[in-house]
C-alpha atoms as a PDB file:
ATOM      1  CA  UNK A   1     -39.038 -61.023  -2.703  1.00  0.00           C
ATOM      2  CA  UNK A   2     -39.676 -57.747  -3.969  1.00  0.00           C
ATOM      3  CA  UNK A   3     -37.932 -54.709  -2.647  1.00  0.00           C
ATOM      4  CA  UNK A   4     -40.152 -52.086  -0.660  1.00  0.00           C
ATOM      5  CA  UNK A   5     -40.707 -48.869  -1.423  1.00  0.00           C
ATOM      6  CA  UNK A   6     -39.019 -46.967   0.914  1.00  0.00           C
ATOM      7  CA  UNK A   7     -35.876 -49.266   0.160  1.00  0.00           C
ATOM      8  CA  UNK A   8     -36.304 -48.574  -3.892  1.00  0.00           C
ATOM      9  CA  UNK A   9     -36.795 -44.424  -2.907  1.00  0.00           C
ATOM     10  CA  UNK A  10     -33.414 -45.002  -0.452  1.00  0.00           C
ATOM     11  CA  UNK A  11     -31.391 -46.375  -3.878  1.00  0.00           C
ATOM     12  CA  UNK A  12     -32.677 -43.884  -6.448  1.00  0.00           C
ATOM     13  CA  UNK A  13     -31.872 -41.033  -4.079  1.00  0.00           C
ATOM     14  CA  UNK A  14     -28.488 -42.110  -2.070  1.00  0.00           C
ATOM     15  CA  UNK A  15     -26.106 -40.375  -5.203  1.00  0.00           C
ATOM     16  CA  UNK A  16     -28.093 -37.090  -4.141  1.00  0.00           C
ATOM     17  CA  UNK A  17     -28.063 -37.165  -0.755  1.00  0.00           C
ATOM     18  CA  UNK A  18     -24.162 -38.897  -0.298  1.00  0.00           C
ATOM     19  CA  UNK A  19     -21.950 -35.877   0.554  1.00  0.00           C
ATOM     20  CA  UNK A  20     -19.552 -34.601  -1.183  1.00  0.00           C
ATOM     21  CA  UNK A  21     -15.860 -35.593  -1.825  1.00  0.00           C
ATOM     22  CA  UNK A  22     -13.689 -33.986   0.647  1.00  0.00           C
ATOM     23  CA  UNK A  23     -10.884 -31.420  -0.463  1.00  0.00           C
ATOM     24  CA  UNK A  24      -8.150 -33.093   0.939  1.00  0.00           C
ATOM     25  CA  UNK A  25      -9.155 -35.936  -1.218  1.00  0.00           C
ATOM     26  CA  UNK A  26      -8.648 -33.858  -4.166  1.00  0.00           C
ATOM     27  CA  UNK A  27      -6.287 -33.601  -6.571  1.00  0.00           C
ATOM     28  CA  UNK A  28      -4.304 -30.332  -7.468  1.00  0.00           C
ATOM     29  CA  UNK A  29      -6.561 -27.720  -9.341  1.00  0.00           C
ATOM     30  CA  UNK A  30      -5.937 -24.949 -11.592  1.00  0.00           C
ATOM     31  CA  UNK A  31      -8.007 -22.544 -12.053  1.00  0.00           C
ATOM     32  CA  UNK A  32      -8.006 -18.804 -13.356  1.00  0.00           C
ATOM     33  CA  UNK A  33      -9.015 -15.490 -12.001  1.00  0.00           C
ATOM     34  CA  UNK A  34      -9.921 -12.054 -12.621  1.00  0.00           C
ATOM     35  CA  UNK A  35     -10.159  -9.325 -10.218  1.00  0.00           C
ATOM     36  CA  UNK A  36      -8.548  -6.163  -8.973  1.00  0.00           C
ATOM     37  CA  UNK A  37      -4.460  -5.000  -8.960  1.00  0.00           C
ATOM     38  CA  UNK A  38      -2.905  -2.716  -6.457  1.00  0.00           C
ATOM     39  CA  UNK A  39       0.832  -1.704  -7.123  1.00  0.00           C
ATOM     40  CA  UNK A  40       2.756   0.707  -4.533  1.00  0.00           C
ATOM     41  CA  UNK A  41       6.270   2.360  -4.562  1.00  0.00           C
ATOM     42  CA  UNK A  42       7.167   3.807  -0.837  1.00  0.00           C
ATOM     43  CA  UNK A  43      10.070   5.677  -0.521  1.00  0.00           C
ATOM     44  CA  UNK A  44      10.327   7.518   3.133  1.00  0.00           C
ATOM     45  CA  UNK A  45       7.211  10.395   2.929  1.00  0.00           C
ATOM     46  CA  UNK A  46       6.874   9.689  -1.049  1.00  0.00           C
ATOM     47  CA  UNK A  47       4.532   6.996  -2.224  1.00  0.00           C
ATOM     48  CA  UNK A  48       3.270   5.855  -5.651  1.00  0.00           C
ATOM     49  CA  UNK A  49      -0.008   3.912  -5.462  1.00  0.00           C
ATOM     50  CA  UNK A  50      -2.138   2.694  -8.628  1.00  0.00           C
ATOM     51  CA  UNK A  51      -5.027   0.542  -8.684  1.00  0.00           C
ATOM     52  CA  UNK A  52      -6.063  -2.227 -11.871  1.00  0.00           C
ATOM     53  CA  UNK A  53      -6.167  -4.767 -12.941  1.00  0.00           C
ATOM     54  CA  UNK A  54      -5.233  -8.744 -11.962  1.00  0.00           C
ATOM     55  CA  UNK A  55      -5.543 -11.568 -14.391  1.00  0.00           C
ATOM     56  CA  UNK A  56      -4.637 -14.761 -12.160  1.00  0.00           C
ATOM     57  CA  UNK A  57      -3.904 -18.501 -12.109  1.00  0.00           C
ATOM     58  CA  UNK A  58      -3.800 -20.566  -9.417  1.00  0.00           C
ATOM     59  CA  UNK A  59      -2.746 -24.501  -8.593  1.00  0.00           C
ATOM     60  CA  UNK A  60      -4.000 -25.129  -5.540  1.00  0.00           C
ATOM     61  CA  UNK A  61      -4.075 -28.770  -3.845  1.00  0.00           C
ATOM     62  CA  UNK A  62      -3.983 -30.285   0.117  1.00  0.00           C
ATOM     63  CA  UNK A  63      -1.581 -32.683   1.650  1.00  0.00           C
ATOM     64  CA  UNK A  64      -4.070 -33.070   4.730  1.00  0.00           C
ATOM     65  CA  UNK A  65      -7.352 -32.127   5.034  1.00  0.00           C
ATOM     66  CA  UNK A  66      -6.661 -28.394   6.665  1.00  0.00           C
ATOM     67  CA  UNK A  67      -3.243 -27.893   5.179  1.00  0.00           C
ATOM     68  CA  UNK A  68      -2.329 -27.661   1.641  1.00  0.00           C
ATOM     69  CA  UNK A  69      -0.526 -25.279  -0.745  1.00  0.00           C
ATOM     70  CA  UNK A  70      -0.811 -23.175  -3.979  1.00  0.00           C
ATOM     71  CA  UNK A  71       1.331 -21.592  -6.555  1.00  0.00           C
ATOM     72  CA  UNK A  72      -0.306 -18.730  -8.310  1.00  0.00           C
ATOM     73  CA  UNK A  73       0.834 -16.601 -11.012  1.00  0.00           C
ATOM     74  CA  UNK A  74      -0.557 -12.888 -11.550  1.00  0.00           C
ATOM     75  CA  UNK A  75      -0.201 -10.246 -13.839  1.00  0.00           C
ATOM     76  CA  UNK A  76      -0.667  -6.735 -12.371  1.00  0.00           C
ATOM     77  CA  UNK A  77      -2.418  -4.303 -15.161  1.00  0.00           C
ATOM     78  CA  UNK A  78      -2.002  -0.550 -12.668  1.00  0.00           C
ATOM     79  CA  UNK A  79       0.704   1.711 -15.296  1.00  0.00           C
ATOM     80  CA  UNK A  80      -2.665   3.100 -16.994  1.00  0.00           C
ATOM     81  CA  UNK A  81      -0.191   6.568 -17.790  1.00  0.00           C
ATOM     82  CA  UNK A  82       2.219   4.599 -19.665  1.00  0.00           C
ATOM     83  CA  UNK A  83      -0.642   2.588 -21.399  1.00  0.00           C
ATOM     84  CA  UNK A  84      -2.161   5.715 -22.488  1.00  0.00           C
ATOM     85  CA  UNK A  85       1.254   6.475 -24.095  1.00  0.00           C
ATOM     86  CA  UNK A  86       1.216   3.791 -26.165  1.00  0.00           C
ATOM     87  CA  UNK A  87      -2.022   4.298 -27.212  1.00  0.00           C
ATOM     88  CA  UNK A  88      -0.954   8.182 -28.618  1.00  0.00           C
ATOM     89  CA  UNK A  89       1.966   6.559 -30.703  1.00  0.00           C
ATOM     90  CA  UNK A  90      -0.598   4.794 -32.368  1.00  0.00           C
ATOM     91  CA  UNK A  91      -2.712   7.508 -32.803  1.00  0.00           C
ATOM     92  CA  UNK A  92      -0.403   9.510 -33.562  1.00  0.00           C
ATOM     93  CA  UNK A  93       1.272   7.064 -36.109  1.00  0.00           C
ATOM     94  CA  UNK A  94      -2.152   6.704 -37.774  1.00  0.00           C
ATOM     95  CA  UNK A  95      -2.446  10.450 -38.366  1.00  0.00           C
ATOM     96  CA  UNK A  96       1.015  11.033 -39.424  1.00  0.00           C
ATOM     97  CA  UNK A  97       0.076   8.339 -42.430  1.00  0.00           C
ATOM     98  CA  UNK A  98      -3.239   9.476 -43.390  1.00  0.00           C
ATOM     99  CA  UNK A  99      -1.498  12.974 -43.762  1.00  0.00           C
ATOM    100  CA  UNK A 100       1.180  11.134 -46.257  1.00  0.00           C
ATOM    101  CA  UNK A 101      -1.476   9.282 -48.548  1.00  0.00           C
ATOM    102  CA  UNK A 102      -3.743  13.141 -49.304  1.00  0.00           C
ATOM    103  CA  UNK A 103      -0.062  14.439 -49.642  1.00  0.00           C
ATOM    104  CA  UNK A 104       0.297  11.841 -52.657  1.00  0.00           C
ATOM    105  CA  UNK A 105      -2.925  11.963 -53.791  1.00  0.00           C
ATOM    106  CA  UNK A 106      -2.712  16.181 -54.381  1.00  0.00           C
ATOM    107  CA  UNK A 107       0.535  15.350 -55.496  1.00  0.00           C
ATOM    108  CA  UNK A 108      -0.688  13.081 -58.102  1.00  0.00           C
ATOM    109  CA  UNK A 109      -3.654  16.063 -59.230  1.00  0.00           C
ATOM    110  CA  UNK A 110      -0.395  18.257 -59.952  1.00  0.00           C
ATOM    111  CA  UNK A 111       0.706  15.932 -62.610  1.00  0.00           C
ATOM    112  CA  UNK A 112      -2.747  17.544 -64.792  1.00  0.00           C
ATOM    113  CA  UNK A 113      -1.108  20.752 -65.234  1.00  0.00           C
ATOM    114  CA  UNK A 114       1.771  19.095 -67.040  1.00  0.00           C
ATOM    115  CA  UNK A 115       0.519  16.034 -68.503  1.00  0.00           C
ATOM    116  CA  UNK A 116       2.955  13.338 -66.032  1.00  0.00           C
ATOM    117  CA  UNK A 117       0.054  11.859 -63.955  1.00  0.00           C
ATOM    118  CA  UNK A 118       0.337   8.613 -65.401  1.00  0.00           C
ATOM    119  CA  UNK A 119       3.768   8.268 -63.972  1.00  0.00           C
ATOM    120  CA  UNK A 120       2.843   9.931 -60.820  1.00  0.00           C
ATOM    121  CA  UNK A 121       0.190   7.564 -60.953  1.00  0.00           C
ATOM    122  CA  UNK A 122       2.590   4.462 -60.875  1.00  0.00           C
ATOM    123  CA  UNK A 123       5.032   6.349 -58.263  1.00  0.00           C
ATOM    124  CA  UNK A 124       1.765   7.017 -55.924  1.00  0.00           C
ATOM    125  CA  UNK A 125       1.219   3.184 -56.063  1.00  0.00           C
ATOM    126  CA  UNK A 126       4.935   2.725 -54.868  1.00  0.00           C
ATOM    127  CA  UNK A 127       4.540   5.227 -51.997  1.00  0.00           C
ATOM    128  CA  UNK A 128       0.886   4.203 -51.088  1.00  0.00           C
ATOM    129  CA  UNK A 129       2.684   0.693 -50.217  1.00  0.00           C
ATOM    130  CA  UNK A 130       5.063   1.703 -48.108  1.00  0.00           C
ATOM    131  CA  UNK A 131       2.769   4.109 -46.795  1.00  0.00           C
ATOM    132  CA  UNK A 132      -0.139   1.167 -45.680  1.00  0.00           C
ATOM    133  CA  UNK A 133       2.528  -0.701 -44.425  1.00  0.00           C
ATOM    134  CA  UNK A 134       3.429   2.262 -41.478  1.00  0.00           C
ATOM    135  CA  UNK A 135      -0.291   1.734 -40.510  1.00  0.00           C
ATOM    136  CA  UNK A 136       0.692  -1.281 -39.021  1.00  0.00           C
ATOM    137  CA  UNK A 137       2.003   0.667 -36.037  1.00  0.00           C
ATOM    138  CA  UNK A 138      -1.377   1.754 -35.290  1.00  0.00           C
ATOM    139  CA  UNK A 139      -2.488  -2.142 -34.240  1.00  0.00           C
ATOM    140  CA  UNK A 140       0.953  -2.695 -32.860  1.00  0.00           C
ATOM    141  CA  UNK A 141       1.169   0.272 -30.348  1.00  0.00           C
ATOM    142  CA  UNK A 142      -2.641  -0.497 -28.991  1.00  0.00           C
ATOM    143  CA  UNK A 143      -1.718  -4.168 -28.473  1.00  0.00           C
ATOM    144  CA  UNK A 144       1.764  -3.175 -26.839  1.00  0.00           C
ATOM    145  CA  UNK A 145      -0.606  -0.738 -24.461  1.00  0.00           C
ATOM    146  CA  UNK A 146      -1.689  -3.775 -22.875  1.00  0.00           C
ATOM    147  CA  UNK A 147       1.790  -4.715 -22.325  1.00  0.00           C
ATOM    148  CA  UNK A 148       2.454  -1.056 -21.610  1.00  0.00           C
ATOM    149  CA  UNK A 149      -0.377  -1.533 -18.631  1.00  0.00           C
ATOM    150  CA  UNK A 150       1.556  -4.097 -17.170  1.00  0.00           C
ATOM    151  CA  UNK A 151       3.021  -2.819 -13.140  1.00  0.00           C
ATOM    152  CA  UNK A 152       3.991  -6.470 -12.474  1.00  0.00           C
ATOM    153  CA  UNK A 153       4.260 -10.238 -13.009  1.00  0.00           C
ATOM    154  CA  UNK A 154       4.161 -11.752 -10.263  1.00  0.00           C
ATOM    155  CA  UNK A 155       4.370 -15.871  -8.760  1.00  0.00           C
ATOM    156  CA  UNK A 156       4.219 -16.846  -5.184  1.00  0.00           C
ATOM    157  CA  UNK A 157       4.601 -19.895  -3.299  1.00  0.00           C
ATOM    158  CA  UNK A 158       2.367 -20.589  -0.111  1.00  0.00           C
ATOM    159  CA  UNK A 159       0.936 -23.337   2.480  1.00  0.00           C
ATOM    160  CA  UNK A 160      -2.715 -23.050   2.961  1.00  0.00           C
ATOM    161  CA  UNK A 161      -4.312 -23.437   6.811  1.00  0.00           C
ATOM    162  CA  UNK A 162      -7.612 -24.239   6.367  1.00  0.00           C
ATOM    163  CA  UNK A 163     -10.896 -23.920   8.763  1.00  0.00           C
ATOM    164  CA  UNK A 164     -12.844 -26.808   6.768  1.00  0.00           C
ATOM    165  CA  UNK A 165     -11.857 -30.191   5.036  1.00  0.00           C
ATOM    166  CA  UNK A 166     -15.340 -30.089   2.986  1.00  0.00           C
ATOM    167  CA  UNK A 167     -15.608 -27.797  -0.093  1.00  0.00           C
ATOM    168  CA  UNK A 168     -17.087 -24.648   1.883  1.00  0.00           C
ATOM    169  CA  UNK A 169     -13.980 -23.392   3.317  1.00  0.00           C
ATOM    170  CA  UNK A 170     -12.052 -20.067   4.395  1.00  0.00           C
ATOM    171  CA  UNK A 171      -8.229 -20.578   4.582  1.00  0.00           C
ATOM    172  CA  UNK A 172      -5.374 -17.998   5.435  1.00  0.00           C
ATOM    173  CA  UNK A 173      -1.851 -18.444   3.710  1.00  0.00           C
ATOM    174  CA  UNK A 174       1.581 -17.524   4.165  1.00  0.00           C
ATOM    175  CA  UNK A 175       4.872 -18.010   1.815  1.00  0.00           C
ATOM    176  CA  UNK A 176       7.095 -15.888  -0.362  1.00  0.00           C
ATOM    177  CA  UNK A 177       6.780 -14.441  -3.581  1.00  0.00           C
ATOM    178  CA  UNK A 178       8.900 -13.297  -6.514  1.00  0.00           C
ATOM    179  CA  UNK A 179       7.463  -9.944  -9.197  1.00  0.00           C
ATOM    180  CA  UNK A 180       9.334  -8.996 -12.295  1.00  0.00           C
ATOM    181  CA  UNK A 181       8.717  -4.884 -12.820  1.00  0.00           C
ATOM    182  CA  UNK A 182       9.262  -3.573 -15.876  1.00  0.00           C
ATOM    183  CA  UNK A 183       9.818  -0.216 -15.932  1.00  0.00           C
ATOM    184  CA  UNK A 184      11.042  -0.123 -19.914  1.00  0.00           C
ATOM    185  CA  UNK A 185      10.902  -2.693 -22.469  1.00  0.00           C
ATOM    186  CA  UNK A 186      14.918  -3.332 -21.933  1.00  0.00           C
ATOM    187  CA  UNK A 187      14.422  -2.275 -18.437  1.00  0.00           C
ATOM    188  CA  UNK A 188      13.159  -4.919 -15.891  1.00  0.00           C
ATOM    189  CA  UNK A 189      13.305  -5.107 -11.813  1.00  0.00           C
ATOM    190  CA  UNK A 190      12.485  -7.603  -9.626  1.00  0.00           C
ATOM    191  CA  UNK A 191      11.269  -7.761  -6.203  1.00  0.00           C
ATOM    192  CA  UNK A 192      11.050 -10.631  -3.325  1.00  0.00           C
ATOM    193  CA  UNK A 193       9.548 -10.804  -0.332  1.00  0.00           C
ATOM    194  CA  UNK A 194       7.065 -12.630   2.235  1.00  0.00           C
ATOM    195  CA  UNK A 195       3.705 -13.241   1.064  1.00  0.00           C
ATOM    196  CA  UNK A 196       0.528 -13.286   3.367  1.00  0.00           C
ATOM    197  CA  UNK A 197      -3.584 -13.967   1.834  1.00  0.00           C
ATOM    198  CA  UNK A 198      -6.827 -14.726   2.811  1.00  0.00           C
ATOM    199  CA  UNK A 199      -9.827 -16.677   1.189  1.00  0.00           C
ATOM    200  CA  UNK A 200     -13.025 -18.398   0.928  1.00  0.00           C
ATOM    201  CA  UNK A 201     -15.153 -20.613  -0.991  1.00  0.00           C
ATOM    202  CA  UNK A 202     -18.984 -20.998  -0.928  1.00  0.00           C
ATOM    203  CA  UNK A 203     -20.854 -23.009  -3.573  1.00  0.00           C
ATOM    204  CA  UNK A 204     -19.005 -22.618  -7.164  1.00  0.00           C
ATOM    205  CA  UNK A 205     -17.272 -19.221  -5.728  1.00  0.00           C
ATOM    206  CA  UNK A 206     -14.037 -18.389  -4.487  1.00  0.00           C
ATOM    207  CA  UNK A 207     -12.704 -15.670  -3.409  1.00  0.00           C
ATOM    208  CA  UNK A 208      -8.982 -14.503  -2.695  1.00  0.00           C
ATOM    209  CA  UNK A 209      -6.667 -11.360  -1.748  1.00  0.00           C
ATOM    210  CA  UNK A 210      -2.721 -11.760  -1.198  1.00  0.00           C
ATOM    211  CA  UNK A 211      -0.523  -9.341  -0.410  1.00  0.00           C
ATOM    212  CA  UNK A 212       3.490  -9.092  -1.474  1.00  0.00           C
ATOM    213  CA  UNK A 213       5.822  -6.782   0.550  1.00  0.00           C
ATOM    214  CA  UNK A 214       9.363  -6.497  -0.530  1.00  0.00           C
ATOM    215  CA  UNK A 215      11.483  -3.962   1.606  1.00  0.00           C
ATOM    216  CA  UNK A 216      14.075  -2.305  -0.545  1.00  0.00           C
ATOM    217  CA  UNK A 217      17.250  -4.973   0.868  1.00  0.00           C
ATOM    218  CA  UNK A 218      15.067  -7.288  -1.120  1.00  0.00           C
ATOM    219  CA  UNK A 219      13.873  -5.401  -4.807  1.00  0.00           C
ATOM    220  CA  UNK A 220      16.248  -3.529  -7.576  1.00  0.00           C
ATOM    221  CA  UNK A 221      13.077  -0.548  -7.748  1.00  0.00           C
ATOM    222  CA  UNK A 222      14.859   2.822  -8.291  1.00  0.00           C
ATOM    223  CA  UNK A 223      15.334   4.852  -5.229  1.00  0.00           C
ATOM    224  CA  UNK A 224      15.535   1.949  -2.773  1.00  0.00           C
ATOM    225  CA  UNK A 225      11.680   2.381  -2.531  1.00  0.00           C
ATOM    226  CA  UNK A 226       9.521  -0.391  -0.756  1.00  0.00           C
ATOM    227  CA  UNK A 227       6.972  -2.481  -3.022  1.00  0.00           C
ATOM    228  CA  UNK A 228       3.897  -3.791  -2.024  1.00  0.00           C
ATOM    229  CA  UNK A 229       1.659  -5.514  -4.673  1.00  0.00           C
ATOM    230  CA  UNK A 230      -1.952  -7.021  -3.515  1.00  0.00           C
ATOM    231  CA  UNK A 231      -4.928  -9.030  -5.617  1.00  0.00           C
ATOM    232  CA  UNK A 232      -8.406  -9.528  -5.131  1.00  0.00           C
ATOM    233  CA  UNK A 233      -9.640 -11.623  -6.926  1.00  0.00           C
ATOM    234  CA  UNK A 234     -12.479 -14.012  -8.050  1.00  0.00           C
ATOM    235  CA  UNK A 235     -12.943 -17.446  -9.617  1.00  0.00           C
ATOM    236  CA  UNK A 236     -15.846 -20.274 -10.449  1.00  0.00           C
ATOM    237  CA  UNK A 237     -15.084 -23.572  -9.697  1.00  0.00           C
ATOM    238  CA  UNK A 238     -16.696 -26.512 -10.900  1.00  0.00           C
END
């Protein structure tokens, strides 16, 4: 016997219509971010706050289906004075050179007066080398201005409550988290402290914002300030 209609329309269409897989079923995910950075130094009236940017990466997973846990790494990009810094040395660097190669090059024009600019010919192709080789600074210091940028790096530990087992969800989450600061390239302090977020996740979008406070019993900052670092950010997920 031939199957009806309505039973052949039932089969072609139950893969659409079957819901979807719940998180808790799930294995851990990672997936990145990108949002905004907030970095703050609070020492009794004094505070230091800067705003940036947060690159992110997040595994994220349940162990029941409101209750789970995520490790996320971020990297605070707020010190925009001492990126700019970094920037001038480069700047700076490449000026300094292109100065040096016209100071061969009318040193070389000299050498027509008195007949030597074939050998000041061969020394300005000595000097002209090491000269290109300082503009290699100029790359250097705007790729170390990233680095220069950086306020914190920063990796926190925390169980997730959830509101929703399905794959629309908010959750809130609480744990601890550790930052590295580095104030100088030989210079580095840390900070530790609780960690308390929020999210949600709607379709293909989720959203997130932690926060990091670490009272000064608890960082190496200088002037036994208070640091508080925070995120927002934003991801796609499949």
């Amino acid at each position: 016997m031939r199957p009806t209609r309505p039973l052949l329309l039932a089969a072609l269409l139950a893969p659409l219509l079957a819901p979807a897989p719940a998180s808790a079923e799930e294995g851990p995910r990672l997936v990145p971010g990108l949002g905004a950075a907030w970095f703050a130094l609070s020492s009794g009236p004094a505070r230091d706050d800067a705003m940036g940017v947060a690159l992110e990466l997040r595994l994220a997973g349940r162990a029941a289906p409101r209750a789970g846990w995520a490790l996320t790494f971020t990297w605070g990009l707020t010190d925009w004075d001492r990126a700019g810094e970094w920037i001038d040395a480069g700047n700076r660097a490449g000026s300094w050179t292109t100065d040096r190669f016209a100071d061969v090059e009318a040193w070389v024009r000299r050498g027509e007066d008195d007949g030597t600019v074939g050998l000041r010919l061969l020394g300005a192709m000595v000097a002209d080398l090491f000269l290109a080789g300082t503009y290699a600074a100029v790359p250097f210091c705007w790729v170390g201005s990233v680095g220069g940028a950086t306020s914190h790096l920063q990796i926190d530990a925390v169980g997730t409550f959830h509101a929703s087992p399905g794959p629309h969800d908010a959750w809130v989450e609480l744990g601890a988290g550790a930052a590295a600061l580095p104030s100088l390239l030989s210079d580095w302090r840390t900070a530790v402290g609780p960690v308390a977020g929020i999210g949600a996740q709607v379709g293909p979008l989720r959203l997130g914002a932690r926060v990091l406070w670490s009272p000064p019993a608890l960082n190496t900052a200088s002037h036994g300030a208070t640091v508080l670092t925070g995120a927002f950010t934003a991801t796609l997920v499949r």
